[in-house]
C-alpha atoms as a PDB file:
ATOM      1  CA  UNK A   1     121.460 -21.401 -46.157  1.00  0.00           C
ATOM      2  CA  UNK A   2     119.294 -22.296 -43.261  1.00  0.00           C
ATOM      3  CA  UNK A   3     121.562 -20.323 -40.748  1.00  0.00           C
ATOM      4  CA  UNK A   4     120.956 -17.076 -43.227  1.00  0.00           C
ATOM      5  CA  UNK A   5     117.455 -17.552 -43.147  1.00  0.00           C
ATOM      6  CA  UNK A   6     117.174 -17.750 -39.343  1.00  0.00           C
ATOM      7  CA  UNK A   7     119.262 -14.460 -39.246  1.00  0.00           C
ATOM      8  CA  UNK A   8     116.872 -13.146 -41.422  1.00  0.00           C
ATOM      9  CA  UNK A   9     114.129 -13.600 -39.993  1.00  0.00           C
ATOM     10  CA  UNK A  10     115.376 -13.090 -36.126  1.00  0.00           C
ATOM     11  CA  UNK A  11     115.790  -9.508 -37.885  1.00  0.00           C
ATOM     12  CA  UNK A  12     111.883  -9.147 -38.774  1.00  0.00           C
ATOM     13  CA  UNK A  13     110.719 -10.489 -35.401  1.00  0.00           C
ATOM     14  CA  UNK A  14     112.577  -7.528 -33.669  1.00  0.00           C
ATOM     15  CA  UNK A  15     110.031  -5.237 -35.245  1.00  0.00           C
ATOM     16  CA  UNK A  16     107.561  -7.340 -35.434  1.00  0.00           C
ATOM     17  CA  UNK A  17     107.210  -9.247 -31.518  1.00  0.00           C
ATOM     18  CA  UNK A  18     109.160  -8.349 -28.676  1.00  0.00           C
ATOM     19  CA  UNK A  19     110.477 -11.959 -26.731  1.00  0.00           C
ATOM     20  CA  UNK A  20     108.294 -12.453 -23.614  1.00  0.00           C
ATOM     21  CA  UNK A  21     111.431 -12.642 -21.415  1.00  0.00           C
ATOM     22  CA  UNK A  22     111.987  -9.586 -22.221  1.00  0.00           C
ATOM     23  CA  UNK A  23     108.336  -7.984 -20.942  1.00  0.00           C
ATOM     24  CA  UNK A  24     108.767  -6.145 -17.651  1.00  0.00           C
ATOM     25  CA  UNK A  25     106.548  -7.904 -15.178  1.00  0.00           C
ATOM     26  CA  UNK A  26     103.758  -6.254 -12.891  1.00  0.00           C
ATOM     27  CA  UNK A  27     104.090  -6.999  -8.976  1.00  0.00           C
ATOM     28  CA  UNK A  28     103.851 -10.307  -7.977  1.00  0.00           C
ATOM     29  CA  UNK A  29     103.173 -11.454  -4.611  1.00  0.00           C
ATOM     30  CA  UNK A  30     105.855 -13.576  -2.994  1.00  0.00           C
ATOM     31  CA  UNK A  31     104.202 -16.305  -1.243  1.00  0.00           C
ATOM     32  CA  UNK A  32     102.356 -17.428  -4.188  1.00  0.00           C
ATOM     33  CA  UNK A  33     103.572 -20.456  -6.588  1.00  0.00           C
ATOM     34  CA  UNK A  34     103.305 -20.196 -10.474  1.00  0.00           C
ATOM     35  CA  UNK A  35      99.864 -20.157 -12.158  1.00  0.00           C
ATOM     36  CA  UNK A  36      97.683 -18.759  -8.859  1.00  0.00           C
ATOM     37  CA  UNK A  37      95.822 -16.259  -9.582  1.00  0.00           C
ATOM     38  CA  UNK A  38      95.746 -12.690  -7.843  1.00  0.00           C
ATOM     39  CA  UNK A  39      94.707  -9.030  -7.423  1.00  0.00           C
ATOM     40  CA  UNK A  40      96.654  -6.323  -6.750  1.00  0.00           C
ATOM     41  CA  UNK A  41      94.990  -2.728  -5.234  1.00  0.00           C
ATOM     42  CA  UNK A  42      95.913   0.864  -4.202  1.00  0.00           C
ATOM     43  CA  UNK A  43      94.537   3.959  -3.294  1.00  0.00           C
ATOM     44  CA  UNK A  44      94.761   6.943  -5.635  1.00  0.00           C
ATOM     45  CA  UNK A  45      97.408   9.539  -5.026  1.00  0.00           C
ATOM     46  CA  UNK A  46      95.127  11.909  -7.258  1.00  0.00           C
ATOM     47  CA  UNK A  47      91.560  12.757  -6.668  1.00  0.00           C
ATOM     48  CA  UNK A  48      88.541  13.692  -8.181  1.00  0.00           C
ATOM     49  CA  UNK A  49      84.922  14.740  -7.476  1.00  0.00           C
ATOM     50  CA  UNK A  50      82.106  11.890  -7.296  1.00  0.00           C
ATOM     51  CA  UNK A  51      79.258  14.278  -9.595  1.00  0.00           C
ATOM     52  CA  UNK A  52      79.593  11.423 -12.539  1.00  0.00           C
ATOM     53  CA  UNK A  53      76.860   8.666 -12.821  1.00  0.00           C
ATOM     54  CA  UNK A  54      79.152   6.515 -15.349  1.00  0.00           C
ATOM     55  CA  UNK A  55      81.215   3.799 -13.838  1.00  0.00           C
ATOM     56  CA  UNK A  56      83.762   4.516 -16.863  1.00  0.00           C
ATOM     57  CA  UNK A  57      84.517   7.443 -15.814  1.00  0.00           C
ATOM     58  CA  UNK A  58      85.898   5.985 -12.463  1.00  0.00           C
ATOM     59  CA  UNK A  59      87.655   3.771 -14.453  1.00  0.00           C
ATOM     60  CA  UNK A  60      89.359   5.381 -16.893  1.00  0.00           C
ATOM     61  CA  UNK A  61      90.505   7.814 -13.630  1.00  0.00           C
ATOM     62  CA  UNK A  62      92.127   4.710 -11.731  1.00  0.00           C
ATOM     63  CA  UNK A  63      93.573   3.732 -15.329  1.00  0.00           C
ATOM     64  CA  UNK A  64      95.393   7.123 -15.712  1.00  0.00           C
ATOM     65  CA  UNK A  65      96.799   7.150 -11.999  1.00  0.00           C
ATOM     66  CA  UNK A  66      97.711   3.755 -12.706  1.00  0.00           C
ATOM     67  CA  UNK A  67      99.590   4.717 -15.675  1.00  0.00           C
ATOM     68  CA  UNK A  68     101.669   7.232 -13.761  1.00  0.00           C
ATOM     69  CA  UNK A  69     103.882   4.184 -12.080  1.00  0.00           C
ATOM     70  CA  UNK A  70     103.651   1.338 -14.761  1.00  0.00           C
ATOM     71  CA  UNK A  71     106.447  -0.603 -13.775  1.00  0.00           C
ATOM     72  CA  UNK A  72     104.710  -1.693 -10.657  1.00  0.00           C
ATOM     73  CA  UNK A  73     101.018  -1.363 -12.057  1.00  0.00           C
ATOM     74  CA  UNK A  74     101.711  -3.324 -15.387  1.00  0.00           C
ATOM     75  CA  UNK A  75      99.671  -0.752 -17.299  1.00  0.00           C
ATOM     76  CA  UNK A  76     102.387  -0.873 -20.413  1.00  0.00           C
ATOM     77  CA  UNK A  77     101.766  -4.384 -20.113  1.00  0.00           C
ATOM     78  CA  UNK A  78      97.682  -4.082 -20.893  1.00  0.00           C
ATOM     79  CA  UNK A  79      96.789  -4.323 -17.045  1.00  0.00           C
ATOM     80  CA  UNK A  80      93.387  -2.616 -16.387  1.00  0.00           C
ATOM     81  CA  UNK A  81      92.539  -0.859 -13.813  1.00  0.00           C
ATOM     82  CA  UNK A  82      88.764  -1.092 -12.027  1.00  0.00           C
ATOM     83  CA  UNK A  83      87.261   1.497  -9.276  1.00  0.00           C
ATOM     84  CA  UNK A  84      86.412   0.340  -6.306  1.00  0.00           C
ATOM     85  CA  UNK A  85      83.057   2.290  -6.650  1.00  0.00           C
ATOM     86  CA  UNK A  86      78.950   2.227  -7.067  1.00  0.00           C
ATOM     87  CA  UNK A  87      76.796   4.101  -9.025  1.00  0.00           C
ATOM     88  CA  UNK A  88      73.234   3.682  -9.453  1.00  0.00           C
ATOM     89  CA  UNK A  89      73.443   1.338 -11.794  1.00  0.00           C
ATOM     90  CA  UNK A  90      76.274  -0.221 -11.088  1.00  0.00           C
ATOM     91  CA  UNK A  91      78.110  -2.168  -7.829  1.00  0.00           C
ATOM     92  CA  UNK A  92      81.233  -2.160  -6.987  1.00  0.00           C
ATOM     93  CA  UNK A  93      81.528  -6.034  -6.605  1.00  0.00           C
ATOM     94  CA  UNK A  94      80.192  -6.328 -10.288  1.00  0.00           C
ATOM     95  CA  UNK A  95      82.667  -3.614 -11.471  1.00  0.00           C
ATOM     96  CA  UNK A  96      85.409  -4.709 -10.296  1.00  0.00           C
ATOM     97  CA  UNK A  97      84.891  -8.675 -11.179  1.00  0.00           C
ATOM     98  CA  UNK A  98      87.401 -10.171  -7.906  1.00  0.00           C
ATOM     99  CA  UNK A  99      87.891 -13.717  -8.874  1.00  0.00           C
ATOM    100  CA  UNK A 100      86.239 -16.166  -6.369  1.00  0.00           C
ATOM    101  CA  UNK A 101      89.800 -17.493  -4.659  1.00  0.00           C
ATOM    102  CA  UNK A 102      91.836 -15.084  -6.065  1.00  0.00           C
ATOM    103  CA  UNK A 103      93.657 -13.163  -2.902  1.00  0.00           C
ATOM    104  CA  UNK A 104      94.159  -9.378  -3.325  1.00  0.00           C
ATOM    105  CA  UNK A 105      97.222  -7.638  -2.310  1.00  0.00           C
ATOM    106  CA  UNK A 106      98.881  -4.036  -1.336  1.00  0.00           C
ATOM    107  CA  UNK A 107     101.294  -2.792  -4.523  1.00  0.00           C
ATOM    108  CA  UNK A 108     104.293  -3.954  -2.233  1.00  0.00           C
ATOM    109  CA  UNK A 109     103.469  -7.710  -3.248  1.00  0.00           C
ATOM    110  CA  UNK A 110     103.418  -8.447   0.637  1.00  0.00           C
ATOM    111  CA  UNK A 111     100.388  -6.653   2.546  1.00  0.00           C
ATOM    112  CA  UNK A 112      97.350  -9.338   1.459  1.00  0.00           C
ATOM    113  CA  UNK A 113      94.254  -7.386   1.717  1.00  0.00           C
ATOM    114  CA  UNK A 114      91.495 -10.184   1.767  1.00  0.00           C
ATOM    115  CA  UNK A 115      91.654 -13.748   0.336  1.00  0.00           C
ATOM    116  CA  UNK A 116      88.628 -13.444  -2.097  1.00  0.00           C
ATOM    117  CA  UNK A 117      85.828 -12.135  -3.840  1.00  0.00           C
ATOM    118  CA  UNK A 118      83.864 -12.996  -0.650  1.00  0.00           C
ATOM    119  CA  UNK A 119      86.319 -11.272   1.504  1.00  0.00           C
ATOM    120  CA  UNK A 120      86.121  -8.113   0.300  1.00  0.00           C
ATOM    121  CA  UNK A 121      82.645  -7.454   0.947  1.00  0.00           C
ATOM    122  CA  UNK A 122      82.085  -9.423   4.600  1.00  0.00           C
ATOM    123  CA  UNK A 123      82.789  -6.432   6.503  1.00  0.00           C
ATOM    124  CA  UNK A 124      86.566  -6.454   7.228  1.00  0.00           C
ATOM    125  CA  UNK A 125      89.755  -6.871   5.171  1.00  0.00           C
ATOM    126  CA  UNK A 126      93.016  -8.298   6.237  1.00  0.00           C
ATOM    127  CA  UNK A 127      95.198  -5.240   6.322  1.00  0.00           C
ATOM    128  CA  UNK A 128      93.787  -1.341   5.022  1.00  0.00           C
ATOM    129  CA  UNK A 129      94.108  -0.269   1.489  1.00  0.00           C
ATOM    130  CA  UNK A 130      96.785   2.771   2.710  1.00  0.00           C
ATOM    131  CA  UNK A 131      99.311   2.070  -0.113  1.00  0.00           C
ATOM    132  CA  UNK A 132      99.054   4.769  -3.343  1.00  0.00           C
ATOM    133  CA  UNK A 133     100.573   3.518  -6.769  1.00  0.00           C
ATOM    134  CA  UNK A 134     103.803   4.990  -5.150  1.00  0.00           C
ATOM    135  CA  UNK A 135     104.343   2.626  -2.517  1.00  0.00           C
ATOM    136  CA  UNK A 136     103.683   5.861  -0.345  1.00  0.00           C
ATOM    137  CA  UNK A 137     101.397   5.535   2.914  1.00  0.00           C
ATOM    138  CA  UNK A 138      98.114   7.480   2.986  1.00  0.00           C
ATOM    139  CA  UNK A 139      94.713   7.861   4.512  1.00  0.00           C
ATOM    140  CA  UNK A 140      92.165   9.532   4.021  1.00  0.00           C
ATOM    141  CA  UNK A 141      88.694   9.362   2.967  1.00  0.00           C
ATOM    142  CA  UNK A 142      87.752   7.703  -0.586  1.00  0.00           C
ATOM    143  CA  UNK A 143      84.583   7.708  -2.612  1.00  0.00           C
ATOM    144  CA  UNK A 144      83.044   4.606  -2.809  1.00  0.00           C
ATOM    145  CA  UNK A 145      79.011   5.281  -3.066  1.00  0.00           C
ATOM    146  CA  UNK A 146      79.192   1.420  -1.752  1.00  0.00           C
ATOM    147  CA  UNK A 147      77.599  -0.304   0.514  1.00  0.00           C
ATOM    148  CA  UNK A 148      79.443  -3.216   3.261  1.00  0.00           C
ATOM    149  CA  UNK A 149      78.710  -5.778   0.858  1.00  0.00           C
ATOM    150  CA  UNK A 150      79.806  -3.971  -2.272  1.00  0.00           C
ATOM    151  CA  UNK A 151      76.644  -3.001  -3.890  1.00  0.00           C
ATOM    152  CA  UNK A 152      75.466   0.597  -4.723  1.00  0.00           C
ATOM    153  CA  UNK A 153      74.074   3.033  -1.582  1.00  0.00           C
ATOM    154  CA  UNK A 154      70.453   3.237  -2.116  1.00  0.00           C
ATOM    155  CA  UNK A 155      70.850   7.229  -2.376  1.00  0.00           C
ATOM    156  CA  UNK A 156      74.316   7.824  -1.679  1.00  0.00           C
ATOM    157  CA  UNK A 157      76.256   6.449  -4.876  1.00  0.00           C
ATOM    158  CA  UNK A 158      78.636   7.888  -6.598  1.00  0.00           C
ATOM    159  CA  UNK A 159      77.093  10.903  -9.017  1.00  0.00           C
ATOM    160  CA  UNK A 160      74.141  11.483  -6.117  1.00  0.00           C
ATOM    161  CA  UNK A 161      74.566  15.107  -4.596  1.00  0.00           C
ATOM    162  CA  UNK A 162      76.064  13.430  -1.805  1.00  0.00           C
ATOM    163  CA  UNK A 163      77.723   9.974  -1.531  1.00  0.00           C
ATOM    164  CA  UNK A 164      79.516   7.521   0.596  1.00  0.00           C
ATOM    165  CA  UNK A 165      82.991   7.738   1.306  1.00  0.00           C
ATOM    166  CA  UNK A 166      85.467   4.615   3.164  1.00  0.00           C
ATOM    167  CA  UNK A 167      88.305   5.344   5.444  1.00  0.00           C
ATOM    168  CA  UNK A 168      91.746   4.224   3.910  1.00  0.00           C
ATOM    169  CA  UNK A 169      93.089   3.560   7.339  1.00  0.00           C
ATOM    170  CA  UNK A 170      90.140   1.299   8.026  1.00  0.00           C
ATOM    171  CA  UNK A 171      90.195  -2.552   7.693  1.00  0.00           C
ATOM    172  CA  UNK A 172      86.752  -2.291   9.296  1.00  0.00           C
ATOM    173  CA  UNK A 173      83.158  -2.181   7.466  1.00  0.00           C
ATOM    174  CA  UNK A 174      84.857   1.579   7.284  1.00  0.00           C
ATOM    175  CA  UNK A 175      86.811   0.912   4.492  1.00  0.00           C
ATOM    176  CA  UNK A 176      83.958   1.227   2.237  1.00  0.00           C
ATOM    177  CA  UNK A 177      81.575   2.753   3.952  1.00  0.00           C
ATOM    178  CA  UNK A 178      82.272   5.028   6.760  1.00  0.00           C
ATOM    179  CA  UNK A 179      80.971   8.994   6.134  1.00  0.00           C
ATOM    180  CA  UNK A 180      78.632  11.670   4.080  1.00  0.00           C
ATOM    181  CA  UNK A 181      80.292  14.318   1.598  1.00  0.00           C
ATOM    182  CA  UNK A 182      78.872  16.356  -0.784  1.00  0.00           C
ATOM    183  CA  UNK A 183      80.096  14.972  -4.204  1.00  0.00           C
ATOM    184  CA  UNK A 184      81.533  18.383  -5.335  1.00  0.00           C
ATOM    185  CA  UNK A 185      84.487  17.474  -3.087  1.00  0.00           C
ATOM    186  CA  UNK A 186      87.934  16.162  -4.724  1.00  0.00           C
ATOM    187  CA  UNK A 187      88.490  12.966  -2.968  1.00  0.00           C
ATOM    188  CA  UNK A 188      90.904   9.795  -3.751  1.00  0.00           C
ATOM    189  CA  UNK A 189      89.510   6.653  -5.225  1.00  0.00           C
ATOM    190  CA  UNK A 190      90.517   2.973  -4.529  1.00  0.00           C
ATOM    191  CA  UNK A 191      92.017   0.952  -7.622  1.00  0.00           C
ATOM    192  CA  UNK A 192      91.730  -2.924  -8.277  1.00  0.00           C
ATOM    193  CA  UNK A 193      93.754  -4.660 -11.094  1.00  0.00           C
ATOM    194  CA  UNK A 194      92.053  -6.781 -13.179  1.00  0.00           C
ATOM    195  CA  UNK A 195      92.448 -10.810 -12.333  1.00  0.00           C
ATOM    196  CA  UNK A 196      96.528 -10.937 -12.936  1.00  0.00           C
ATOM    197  CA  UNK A 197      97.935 -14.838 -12.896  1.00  0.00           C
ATOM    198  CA  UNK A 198     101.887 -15.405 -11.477  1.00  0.00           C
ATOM    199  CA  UNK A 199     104.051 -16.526 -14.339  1.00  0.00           C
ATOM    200  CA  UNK A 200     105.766 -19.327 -15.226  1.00  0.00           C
ATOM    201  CA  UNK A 201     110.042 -18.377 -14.174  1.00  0.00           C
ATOM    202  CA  UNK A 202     110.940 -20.650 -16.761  1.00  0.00           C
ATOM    203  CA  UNK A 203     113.570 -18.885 -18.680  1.00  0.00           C
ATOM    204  CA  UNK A 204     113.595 -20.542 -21.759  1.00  0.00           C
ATOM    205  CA  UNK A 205     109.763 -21.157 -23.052  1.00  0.00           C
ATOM    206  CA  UNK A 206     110.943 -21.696 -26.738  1.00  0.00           C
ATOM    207  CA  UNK A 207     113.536 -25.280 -25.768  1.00  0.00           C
ATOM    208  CA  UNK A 208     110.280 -26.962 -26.629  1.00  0.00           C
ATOM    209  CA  UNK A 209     112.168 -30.241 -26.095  1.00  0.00           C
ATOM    210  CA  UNK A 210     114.317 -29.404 -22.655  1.00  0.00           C
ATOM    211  CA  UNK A 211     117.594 -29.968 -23.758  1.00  0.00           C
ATOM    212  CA  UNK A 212     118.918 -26.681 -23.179  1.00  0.00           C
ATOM    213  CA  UNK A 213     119.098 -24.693 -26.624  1.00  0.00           C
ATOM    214  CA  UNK A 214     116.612 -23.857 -29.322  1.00  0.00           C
ATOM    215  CA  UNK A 215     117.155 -25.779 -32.580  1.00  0.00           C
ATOM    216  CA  UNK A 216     115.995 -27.822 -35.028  1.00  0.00           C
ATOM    217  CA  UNK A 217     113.446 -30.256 -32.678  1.00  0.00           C
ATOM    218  CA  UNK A 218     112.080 -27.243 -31.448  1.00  0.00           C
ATOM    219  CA  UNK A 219     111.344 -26.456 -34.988  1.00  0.00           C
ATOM    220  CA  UNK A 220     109.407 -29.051 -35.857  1.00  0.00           C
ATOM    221  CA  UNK A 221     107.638 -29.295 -32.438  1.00  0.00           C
ATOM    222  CA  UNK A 222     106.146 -25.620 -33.029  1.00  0.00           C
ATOM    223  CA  UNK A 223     104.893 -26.785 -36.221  1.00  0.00           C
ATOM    224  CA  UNK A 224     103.647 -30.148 -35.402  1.00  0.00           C
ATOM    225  CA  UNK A 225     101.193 -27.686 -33.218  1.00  0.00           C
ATOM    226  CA  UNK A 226     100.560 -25.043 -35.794  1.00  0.00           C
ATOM    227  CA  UNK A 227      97.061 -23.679 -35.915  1.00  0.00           C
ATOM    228  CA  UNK A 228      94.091 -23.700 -32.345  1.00  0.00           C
ATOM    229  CA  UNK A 229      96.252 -24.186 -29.324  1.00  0.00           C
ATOM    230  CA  UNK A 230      94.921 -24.573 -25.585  1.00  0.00           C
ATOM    231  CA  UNK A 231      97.534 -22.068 -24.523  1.00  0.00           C
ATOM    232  CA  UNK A 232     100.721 -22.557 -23.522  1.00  0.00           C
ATOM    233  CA  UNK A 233     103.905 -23.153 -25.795  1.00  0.00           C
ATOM    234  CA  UNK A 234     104.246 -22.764 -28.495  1.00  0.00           C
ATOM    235  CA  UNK A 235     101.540 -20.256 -28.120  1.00  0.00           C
ATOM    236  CA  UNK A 236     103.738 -17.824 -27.031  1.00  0.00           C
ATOM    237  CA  UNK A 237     102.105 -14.461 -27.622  1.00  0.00           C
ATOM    238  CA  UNK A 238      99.284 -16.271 -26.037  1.00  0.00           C
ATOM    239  CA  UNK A 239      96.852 -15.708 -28.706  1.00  0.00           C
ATOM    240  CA  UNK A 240      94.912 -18.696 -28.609  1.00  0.00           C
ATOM    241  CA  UNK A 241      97.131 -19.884 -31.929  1.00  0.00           C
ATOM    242  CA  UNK A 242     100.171 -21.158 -33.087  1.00  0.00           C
ATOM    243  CA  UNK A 243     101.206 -19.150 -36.017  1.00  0.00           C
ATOM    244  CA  UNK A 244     103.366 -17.075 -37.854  1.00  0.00           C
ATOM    245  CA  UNK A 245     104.398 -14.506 -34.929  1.00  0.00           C
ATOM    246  CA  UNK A 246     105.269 -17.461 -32.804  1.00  0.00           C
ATOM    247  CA  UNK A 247     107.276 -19.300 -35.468  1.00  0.00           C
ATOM    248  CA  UNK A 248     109.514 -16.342 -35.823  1.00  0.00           C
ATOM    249  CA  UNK A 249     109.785 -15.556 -31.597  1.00  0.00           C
ATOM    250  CA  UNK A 250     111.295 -19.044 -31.630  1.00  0.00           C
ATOM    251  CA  UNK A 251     113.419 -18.554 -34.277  1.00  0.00           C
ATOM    252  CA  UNK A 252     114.601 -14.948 -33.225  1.00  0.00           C
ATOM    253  CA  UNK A 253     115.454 -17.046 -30.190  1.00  0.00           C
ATOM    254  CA  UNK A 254     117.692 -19.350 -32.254  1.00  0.00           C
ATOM    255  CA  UNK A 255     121.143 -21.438 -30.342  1.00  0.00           C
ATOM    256  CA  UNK A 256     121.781 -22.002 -26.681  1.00  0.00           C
ATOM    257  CA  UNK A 257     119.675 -21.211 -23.879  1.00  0.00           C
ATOM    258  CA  UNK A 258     121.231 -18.039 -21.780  1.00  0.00           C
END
């Protein structure tokens, strides 16, 4: 009777929650270890005039070129997408929210960029931002209405008749802030991923109790935990609670471990 209801019910969760093992991962960077935190950033294959004063604009723009290669942007995943831009209201360093140690890297997972939020605006990076969403190499000049340290030109942000543009071959002060356009012109923008976290490889989340299958202990260790959880299993659709969705992820993951 048991075994019937776990069928059962490993039939509703198929509609209901896809397995997280089975969730296409964004990049991650290969020389960090499980639970560091990162950035990842490209330059826009598309372009676009700078005439807007709203940061959202910008933003939703990076979004949609970010949506046209999801499996290395994560953007079917939720990832957001931030522009690397001021306007006179807003800074880039604010917009964009770079966590403090949080290193920022190229979409190829290997090129790191700068290793923090006080990297990015001391007047150099690692390596240029010349990577598009496509892994393709490019230059260039990018609106950025930003100053070196990331805050918005006193005249020359972005919706100003004319505004500040960085050099995508740069890894100088350049990068952000290197010539004068009128902001009629369709230029590329730079793109920064929201704070992204490297996941935890292990394969099997829902063996609660490590002894290589899913079963009964498992069971009862999910609902020994049922209600606020800290994260982690058995929060496993990472909703701040253990509940009904992750009750039936664990059982549509009934039997051995693969």
């Amino acid at each position: 009777m048991f075994r019937t209801n776990v069928l059962i019910l490993t039939a509703m969760v198929s509609v209901l929650v896809a397995p997280p093992s089975l969730q296409a991962p964004v990049v991650v960077p290969k020389d960090l270890l499980p639970g560091d935190p990162y950035h990842l950033v490209f330059r826009s294959d598309g372009s676009r005039d700078a005439l807007s004063s709203d940061i959202a604009d910008y933003n939703d723009f990076v979004n949609d070129e970010a949506a046209m290669n999801p499996i290395l942007t994560g953007t079917d995943e939720g990832v957001e997408w931030f522009a690397i831009g001021s306007t006179a209201t807003t800074n880039a360093r604010d917009n964009t929210g770079v966590g403090a140690c949080a290193p920022v890297y190229l979409l190829n997972g290997t090129t790191r960029v700068v290793d923090g939020f006080g990297d990015l605006w001391d007047g150099s990076l690692i390596a240029p931002i010349n990577l598009n969403q496509f892994l393709a190499g490019v230059g260039g000049s990018v609106w950025t209405g930003s100053t070196n340290s990331g805050g918005s030109q006193p005249t020359w942000f972005l919706g100003a008749n004319l505004a500040i543009l960085g050099a995508a071959s740069a890894n100088s002060s350049a990068w952000i802030n290197n010539i004068l356009l009128s902001s009629a012109g369709l230029r590329p923008l730079y793109a920064l991923s929201q704070l992204l976290v490297v996941p935890d490889p292990d394969p099997c989340p829902w063996d609660l109790d490590g002894d290589g299958g899913v079963g009964i202990l498992d069971l009862l260790a999910l609902l020994s935990k049922w209600g606020p959880c800290p994260g982690g299993p058995p929060d496993f659709d990472g909703d701040g609670t253990v509940g009904i969705l992750d009750l039936l992820t664990l059982l549509a993951n009934w039997g051995p471990c693969a």
